[in-house]
Structure formats: C-alpha cells, structure tokens
N, C-alpha and C. Protein backbone atom coordinates (compact mmCIF):
# COMPACT_ATOMS: atom_id res chain seq x y z
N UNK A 1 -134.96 -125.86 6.52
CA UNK A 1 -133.69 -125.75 5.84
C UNK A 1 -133.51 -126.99 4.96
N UNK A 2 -133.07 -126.62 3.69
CA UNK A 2 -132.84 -127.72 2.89
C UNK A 2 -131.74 -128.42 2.81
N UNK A 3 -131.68 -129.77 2.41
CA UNK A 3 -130.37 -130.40 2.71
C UNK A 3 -128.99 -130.22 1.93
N UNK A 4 -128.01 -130.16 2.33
CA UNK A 4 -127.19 -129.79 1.36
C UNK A 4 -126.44 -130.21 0.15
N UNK A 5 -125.86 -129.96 -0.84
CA UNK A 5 -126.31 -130.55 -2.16
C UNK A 5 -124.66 -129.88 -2.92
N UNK A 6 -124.39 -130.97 -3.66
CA UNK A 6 -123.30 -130.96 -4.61
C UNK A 6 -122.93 -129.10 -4.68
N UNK A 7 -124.14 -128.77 -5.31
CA UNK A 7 -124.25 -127.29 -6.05
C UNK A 7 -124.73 -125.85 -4.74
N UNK A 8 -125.04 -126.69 -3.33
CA UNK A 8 -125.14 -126.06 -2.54
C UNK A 8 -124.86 -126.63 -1.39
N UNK A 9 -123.14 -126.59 -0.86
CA UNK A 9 -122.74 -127.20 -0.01
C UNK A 9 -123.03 -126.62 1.77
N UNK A 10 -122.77 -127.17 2.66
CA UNK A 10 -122.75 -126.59 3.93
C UNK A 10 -121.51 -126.86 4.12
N UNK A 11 -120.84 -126.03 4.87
CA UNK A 11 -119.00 -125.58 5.16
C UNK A 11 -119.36 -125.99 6.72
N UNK A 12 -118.44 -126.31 7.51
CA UNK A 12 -118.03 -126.70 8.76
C UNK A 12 -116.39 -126.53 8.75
N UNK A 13 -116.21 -125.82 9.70
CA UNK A 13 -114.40 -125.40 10.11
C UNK A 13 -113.95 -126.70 11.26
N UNK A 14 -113.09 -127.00 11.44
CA UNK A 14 -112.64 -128.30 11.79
C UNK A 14 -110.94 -127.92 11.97
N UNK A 15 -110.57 -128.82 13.10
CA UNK A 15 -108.74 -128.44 13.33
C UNK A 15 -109.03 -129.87 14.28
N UNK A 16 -107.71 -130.15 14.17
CA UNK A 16 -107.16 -131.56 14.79
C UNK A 16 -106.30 -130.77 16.26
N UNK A 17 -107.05 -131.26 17.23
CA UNK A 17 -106.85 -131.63 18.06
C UNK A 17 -105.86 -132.15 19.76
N UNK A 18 -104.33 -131.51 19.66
CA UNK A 18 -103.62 -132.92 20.50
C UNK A 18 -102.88 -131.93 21.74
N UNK A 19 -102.91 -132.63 22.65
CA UNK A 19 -102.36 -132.18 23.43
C UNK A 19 -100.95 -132.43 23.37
N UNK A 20 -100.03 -131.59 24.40
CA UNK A 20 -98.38 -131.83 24.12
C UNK A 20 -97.79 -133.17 24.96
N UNK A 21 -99.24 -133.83 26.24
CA UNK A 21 -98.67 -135.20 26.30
C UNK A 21 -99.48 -136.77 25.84
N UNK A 22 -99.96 -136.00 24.64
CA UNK A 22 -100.64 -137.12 23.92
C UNK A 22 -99.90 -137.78 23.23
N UNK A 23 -100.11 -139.17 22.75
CA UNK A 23 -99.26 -139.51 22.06
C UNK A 23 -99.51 -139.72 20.56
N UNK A 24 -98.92 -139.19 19.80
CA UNK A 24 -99.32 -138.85 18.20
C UNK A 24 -100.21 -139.79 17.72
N UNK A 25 -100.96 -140.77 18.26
CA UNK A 25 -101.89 -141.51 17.06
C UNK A 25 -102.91 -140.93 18.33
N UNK A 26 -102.94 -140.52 19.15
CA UNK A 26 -104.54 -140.01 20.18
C UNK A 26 -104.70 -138.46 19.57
N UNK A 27 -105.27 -138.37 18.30
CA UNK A 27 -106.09 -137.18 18.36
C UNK A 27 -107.41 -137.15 18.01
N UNK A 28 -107.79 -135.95 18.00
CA UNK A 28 -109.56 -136.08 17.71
C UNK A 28 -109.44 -134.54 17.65
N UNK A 29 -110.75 -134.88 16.53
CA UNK A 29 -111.07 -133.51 15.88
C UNK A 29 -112.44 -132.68 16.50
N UNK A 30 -111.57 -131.36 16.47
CA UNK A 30 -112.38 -130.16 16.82
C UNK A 30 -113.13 -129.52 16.22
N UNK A 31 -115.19 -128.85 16.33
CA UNK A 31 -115.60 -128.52 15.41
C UNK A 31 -115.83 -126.87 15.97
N UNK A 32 -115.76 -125.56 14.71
CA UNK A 32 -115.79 -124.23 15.42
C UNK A 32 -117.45 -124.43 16.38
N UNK A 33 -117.68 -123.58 17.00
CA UNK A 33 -119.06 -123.62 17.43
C UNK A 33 -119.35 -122.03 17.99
N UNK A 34 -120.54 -121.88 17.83
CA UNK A 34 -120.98 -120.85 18.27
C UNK A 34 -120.47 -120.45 20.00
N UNK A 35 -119.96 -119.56 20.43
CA UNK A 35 -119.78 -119.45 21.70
C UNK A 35 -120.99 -118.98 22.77
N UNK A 36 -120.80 -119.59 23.54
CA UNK A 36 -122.36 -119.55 24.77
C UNK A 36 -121.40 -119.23 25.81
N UNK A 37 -121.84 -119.17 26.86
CA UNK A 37 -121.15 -118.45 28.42
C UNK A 37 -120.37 -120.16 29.12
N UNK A 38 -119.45 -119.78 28.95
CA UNK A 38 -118.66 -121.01 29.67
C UNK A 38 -117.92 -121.99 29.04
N UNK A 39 -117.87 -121.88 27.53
CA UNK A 39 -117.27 -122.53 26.64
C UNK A 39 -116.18 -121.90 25.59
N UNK A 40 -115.80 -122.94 25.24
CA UNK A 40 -114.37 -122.31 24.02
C UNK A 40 -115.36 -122.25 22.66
N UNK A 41 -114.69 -121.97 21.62
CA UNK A 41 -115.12 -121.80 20.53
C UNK A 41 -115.26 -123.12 19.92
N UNK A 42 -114.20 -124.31 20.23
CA UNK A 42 -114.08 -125.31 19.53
C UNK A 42 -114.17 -126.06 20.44
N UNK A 43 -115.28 -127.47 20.35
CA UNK A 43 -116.27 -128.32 20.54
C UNK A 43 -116.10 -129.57 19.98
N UNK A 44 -115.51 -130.44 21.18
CA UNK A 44 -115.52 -131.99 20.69
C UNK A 44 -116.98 -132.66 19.84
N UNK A 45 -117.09 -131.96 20.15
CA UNK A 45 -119.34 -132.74 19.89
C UNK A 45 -119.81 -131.98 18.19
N UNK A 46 -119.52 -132.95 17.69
CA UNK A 46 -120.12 -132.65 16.39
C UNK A 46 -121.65 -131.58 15.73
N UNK A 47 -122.68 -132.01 17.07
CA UNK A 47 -124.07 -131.70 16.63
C UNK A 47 -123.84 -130.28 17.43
N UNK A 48 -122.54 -129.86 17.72
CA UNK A 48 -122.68 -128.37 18.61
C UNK A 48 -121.91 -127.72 17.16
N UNK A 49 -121.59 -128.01 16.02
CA UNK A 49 -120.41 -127.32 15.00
C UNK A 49 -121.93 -126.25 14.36
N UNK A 50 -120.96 -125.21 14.42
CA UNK A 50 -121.41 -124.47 13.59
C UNK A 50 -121.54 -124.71 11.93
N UNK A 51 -122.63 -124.56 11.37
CA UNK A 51 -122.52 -124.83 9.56
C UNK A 51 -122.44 -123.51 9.12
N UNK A 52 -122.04 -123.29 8.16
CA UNK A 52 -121.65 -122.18 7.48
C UNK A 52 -122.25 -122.60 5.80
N UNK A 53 -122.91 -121.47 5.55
CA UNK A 53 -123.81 -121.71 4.24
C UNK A 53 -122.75 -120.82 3.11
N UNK A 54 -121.74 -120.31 3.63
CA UNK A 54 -121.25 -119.34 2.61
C UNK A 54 -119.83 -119.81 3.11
N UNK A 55 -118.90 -120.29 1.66
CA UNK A 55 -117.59 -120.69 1.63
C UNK A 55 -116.42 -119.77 2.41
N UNK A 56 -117.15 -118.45 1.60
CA UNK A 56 -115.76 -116.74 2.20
C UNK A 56 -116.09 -116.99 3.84
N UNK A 57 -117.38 -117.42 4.68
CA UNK A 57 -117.40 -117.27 5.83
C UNK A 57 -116.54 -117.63 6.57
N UNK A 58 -116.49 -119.52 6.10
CA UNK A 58 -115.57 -120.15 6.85
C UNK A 58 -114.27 -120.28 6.89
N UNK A 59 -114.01 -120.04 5.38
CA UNK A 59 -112.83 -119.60 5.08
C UNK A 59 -112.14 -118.58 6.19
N UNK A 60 -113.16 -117.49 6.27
CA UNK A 60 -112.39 -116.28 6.97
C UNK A 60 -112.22 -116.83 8.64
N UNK A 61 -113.30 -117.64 9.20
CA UNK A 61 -113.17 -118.15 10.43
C UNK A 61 -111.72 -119.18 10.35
N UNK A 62 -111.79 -120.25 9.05
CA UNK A 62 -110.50 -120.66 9.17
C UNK A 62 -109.44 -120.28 9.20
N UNK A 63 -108.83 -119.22 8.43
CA UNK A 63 -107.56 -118.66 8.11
C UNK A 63 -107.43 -118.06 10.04
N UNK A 64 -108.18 -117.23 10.30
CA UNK A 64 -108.19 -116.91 11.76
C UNK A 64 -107.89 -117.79 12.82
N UNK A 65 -108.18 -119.09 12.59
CA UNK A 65 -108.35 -120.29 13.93
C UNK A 65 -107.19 -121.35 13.40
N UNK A 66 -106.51 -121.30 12.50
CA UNK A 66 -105.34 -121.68 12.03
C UNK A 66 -106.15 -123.46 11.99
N UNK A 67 -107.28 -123.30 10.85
CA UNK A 67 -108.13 -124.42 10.81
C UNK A 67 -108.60 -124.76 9.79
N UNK A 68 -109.00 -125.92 9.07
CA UNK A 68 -109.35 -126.49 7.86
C UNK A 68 -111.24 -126.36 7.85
N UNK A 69 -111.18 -126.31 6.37
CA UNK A 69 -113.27 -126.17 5.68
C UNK A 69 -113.59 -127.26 5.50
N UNK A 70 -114.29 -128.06 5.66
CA UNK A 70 -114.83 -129.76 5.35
C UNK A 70 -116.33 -129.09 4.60
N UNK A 71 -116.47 -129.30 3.31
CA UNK A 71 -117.80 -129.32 2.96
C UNK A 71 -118.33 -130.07 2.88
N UNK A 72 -119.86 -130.25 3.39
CA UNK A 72 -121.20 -131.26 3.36
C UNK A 72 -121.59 -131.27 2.30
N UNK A 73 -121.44 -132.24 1.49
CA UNK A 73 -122.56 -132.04 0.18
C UNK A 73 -123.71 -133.29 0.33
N UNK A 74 -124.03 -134.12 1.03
CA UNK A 74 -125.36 -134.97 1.16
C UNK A 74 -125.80 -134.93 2.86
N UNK A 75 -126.87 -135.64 2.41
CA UNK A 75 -128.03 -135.86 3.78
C UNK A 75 -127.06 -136.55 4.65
N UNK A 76 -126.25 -137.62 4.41
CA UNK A 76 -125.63 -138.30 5.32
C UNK A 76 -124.95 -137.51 6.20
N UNK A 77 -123.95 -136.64 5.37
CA UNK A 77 -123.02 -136.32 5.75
C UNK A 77 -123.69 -135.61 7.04
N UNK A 78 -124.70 -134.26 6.61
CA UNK A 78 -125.61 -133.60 7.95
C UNK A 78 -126.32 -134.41 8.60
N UNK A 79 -126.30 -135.24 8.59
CA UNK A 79 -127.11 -136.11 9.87
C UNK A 79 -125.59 -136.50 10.55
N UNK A 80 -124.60 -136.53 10.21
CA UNK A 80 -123.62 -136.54 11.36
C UNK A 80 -123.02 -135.65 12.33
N UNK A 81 -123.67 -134.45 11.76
CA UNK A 81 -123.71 -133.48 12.54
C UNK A 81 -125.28 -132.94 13.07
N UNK A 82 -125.94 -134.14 13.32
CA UNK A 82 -126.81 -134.00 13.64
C UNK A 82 -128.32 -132.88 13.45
N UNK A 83 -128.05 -132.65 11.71
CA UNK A 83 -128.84 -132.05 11.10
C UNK A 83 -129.67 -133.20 10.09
C-alpha cells in the first residue's frame, strides 16, 4: 500500500472522548475501528483505527457515530497510526 499523499488522502473517523465525571480538560480521542468479538467500535489505540481510502466512506461512518474525518496526507502522519 502506498503512502498517502496530498492528491490521495487516507480518512480516519475520530470523536472526543469524556466521561460525565471527567473533568473538562481530561479528554482523549477515540479512533472508529474495525469490530472483533469483545470490543466497541471505538478504540483508544491509534494503530487499531480503521483508514478509510474513500472520503463518502467515512463520511457516512461519521455522520452515523456523531464523529469527525481527520485526513492523512503524509508518511508521518501514517506512521502514527502505525502504518
């Protein structure tokens, strides 16, 4: 797989995080992830986020999960998600 690029981004769905007795500066962000047997959809752990190669995808996963699109456009960025 090639890395992703200005003109060919990788999409990742993303939502913040907080519980109702956290206190407003403790949040941390959630990435969508593929579901396996025993888990939620959304995944503290970055290198578990699902990438999405097509914008309408994540889009449609976002509007559904009441959640924001972060696009990858360099190597850096996917090596933080452990690609």
């Amino acid at each position: 797989m090639s890395q992703p690029t200005v003109l060919s981004p990788w999409y990742v769905v993303q939502r913040i995080f907080r519980e109702h007795n956290m206190h407003p500066e403790d949040v941390c962000m959630e990435y969508y992830a593929s579901m396996e047997e025993g888990t939620t959809t959304f995944q503290h752990d970055k290198k578990r986020a699902l990438l999405f190669m097509s914008l309408a995808s994540a889009a449609r996963v976002a509007a559904a999960e009441e959640a924001e699109v972060r696009a990858l456009t360099t190597k850096e960025e996917s090596e933080e998600f452990g690609r």
